[in-house]
N, C-alpha and C. Protein backbone atom coordinates (compact mmCIF):
# COMPACT_ATOMS: atom_id res chain seq x y z
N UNK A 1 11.63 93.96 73.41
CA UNK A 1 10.92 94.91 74.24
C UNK A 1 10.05 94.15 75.23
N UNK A 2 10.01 94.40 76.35
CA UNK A 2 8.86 93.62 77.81
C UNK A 2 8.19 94.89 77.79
N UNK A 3 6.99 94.16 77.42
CA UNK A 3 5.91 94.53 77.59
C UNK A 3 4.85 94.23 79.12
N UNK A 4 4.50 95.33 79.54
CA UNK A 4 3.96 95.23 81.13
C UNK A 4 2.82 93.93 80.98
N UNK A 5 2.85 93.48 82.17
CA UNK A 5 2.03 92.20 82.28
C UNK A 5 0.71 92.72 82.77
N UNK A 6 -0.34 93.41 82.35
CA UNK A 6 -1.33 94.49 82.29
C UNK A 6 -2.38 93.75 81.17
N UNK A 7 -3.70 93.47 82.16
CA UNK A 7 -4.95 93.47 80.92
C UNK A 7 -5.38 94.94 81.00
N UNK A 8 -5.24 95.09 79.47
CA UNK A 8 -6.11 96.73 79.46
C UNK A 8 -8.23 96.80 79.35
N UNK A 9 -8.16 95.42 79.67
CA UNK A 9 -9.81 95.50 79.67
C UNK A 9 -10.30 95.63 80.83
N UNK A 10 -11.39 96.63 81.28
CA UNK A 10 -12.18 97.18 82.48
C UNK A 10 -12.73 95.84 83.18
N UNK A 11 -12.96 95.52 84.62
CA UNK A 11 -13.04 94.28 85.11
C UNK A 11 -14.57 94.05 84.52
N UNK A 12 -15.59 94.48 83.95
CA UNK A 12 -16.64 94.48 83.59
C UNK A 12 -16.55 93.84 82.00
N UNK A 13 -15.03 94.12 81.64
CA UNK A 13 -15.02 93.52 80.18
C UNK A 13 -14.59 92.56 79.93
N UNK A 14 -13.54 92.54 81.33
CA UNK A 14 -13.45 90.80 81.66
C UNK A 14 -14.38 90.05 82.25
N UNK A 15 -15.63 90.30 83.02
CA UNK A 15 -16.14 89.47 83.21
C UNK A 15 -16.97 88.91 81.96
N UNK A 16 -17.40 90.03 81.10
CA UNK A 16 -18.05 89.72 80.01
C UNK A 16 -17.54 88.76 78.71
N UNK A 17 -16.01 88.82 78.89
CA UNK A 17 -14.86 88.23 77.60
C UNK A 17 -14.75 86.58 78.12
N UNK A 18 -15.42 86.70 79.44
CA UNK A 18 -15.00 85.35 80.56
C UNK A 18 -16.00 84.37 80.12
N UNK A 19 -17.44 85.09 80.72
CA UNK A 19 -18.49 84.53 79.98
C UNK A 19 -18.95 84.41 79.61
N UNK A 20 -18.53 85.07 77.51
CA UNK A 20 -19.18 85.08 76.25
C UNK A 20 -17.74 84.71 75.42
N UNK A 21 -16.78 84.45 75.86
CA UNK A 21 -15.60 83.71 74.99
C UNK A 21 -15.15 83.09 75.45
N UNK A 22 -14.40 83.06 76.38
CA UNK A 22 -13.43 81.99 77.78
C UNK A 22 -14.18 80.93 77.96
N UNK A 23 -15.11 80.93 78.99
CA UNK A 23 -15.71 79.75 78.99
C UNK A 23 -16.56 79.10 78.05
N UNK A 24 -16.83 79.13 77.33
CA UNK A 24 -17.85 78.17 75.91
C UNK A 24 -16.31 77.58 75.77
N UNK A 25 -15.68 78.18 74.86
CA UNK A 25 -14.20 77.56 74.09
C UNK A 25 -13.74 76.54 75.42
N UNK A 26 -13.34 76.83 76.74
CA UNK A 26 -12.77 76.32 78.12
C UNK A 26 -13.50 74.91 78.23
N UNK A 27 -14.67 74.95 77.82
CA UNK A 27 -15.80 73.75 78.01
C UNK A 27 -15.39 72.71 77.07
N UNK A 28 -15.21 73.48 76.28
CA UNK A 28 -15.16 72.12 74.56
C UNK A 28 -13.73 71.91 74.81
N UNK A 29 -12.79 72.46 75.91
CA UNK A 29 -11.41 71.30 75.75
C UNK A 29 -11.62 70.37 75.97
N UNK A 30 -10.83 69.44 75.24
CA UNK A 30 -10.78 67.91 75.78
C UNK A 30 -9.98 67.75 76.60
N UNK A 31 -8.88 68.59 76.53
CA UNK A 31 -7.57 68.53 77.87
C UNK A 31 -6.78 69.93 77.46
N UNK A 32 -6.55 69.98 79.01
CA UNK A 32 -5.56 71.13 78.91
C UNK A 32 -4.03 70.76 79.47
N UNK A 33 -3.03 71.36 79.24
CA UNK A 33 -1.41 71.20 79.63
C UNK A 33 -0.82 72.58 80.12
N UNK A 34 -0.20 72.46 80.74
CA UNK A 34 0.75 72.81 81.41
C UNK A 34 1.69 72.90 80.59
N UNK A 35 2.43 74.30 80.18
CA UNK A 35 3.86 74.29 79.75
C UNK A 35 4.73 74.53 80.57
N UNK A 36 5.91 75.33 80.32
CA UNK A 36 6.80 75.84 81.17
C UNK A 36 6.45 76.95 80.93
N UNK A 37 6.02 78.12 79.92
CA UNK A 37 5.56 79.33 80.17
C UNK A 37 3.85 79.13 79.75
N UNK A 38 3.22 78.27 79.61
CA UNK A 38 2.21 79.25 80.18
C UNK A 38 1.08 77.76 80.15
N UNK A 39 -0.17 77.64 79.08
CA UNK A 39 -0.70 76.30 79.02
C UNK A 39 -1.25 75.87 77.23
N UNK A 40 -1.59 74.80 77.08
CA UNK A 40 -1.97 74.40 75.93
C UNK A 40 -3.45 74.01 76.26
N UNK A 41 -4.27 74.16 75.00
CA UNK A 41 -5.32 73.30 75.08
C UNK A 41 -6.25 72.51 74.09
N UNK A 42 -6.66 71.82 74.27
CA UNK A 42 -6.81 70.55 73.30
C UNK A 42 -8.13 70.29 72.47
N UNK A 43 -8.89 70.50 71.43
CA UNK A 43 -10.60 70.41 70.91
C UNK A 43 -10.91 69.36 70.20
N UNK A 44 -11.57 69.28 70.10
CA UNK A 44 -11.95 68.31 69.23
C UNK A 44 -12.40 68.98 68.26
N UNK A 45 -11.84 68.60 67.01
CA UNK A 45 -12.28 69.83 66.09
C UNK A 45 -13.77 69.44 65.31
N UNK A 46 -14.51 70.52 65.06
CA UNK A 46 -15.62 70.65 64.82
C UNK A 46 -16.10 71.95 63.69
N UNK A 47 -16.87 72.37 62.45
CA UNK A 47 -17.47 73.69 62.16
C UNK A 47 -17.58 74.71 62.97
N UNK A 48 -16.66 75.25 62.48
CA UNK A 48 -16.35 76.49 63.46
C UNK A 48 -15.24 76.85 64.25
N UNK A 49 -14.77 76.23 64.86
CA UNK A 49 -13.88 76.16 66.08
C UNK A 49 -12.81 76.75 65.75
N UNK A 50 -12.02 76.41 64.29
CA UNK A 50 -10.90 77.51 63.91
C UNK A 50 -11.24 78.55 64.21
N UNK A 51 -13.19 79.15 63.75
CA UNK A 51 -12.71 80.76 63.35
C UNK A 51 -13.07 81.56 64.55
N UNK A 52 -13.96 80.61 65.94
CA UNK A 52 -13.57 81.09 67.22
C UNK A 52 -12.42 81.18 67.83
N UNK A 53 -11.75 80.43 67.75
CA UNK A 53 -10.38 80.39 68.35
C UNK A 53 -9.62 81.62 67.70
N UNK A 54 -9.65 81.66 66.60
CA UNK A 54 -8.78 83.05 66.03
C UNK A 54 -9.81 84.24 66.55
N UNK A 55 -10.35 84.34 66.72
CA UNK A 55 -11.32 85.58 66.82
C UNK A 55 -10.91 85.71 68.79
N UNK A 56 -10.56 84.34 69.41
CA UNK A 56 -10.51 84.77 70.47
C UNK A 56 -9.02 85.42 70.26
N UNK A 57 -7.74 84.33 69.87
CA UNK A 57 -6.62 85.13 69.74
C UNK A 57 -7.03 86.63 69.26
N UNK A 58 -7.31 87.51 68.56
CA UNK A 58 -7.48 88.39 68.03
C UNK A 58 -8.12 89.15 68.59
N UNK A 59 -9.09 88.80 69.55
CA UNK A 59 -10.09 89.94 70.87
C UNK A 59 -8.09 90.33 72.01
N UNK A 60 -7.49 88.54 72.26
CA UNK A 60 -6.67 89.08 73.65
C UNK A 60 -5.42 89.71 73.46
N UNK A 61 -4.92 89.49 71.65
CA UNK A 61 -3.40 89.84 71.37
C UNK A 61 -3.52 91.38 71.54
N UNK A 62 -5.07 92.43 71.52
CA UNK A 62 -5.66 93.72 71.73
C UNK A 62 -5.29 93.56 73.26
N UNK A 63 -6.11 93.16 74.35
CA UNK A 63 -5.84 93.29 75.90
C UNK A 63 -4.77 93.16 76.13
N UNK A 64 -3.96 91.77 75.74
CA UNK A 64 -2.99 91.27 76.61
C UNK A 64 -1.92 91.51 75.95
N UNK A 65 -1.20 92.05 75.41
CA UNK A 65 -0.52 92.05 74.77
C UNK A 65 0.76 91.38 74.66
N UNK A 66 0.88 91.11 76.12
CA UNK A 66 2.56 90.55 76.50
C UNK A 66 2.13 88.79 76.17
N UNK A 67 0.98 88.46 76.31
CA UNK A 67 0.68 86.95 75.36
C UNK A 67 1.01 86.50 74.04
N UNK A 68 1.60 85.39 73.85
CA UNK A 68 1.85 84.67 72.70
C UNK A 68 0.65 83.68 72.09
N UNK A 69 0.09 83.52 71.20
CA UNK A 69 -0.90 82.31 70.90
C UNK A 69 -0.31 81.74 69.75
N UNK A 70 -0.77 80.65 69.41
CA UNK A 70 0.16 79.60 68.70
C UNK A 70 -1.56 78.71 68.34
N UNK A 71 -1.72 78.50 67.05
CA UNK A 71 -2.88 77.71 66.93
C UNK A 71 -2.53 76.13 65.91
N UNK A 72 -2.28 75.44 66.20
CA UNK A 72 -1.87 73.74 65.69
C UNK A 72 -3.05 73.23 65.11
N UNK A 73 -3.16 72.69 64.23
CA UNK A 73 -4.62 72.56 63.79
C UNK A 73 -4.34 70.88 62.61
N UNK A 74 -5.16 69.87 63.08
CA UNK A 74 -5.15 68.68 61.96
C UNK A 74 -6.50 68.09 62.04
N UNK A 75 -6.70 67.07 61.14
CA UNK A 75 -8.03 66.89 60.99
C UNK A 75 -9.10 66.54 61.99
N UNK A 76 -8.29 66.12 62.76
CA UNK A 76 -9.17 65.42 64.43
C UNK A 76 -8.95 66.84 65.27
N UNK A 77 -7.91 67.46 65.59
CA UNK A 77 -8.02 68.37 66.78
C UNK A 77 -7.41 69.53 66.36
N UNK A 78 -7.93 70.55 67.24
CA UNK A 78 -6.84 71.71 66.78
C UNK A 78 -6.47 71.96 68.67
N UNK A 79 -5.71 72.33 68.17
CA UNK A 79 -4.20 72.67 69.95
C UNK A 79 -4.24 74.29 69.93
N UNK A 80 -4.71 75.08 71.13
CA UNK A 80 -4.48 76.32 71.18
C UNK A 80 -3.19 76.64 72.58
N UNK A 81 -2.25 77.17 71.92
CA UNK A 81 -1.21 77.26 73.04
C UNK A 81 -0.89 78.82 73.42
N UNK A 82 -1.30 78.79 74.70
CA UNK A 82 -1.02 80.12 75.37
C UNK A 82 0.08 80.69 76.08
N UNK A 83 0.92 81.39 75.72
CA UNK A 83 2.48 81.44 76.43
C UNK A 83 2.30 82.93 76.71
N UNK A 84 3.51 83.15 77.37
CA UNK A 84 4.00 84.86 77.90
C UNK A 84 5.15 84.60 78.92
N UNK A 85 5.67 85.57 78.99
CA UNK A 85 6.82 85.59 80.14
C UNK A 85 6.29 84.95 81.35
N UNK A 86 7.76 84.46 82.26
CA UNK A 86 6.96 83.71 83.55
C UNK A 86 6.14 84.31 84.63
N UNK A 87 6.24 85.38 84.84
CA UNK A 87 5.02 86.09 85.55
C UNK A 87 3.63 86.02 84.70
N UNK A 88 3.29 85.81 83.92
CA UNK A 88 2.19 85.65 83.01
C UNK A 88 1.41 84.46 83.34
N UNK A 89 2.16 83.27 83.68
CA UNK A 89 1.68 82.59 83.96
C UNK A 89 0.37 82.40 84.75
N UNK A 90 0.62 83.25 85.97
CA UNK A 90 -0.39 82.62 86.96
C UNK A 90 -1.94 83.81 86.01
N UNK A 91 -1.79 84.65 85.24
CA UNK A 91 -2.72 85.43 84.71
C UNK A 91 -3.55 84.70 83.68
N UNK A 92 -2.77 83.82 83.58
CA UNK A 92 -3.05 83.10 81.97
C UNK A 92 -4.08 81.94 82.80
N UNK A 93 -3.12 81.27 83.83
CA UNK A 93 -4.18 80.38 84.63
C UNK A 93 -5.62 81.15 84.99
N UNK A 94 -5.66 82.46 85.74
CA UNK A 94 -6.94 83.23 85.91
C UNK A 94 -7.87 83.48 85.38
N UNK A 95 -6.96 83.65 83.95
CA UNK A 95 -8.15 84.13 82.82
C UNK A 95 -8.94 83.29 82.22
N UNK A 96 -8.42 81.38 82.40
CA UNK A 96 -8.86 80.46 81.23
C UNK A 96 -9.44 79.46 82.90
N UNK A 97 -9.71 80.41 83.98
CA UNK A 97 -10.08 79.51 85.05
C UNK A 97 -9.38 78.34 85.67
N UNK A 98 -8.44 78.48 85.37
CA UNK A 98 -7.63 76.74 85.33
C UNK A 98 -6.66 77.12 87.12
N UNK A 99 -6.61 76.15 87.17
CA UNK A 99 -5.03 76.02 88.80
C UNK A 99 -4.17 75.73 88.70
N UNK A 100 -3.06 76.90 88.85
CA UNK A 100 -1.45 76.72 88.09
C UNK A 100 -1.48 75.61 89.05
């Protein structure tokens, strides 16, 4: 099933999801990547950071729905990978601030 490439959050809830989840997590990458559908990104792992990262998957798999998240996790870093169909892309760049 394709699911419409549609955030269902009011631009007021994105600005708020931007700068009380997006950017804190966006800050503490150590690097971000480029996939072919969408981007990865890289932490240094620390107390806590799993159960933000799931809590963020779990606020956007609600908005975004047509997004995939994928969370990699070992004792030094955990990897959060963000995918969706190829139109998704440039949304995925918007939302995490980044330049396809």
């Amino acid at each position: 099933m394709d699911l419409p490439i549609v955030c269902t959050l009011t631009d007021q809830q994105l600005r708020e999801r931007r700068l009380n989840v997006l950017e804190p997590l966006r800050d503490r990458a150590v690097q971000s990547e480029e996939l072919s559908d969408g981007y990865a990104f890289t932490f240094q792992s620390h107390d806590g950071l799993l159960l933000q990262l799931s809590q963020l998957v779990e606020l956007e798999r609600e908005c975004c729905r047509f997004l995939t998240f994928k969370i990699v996790a070992d004792y030094q870093t955990i990897r959060l990978e963000v995918t969706g169909p190829p139109a998704a892309k440039t949304m995925i760049a918007d939302l995490f601030a980044l330049s396809p």
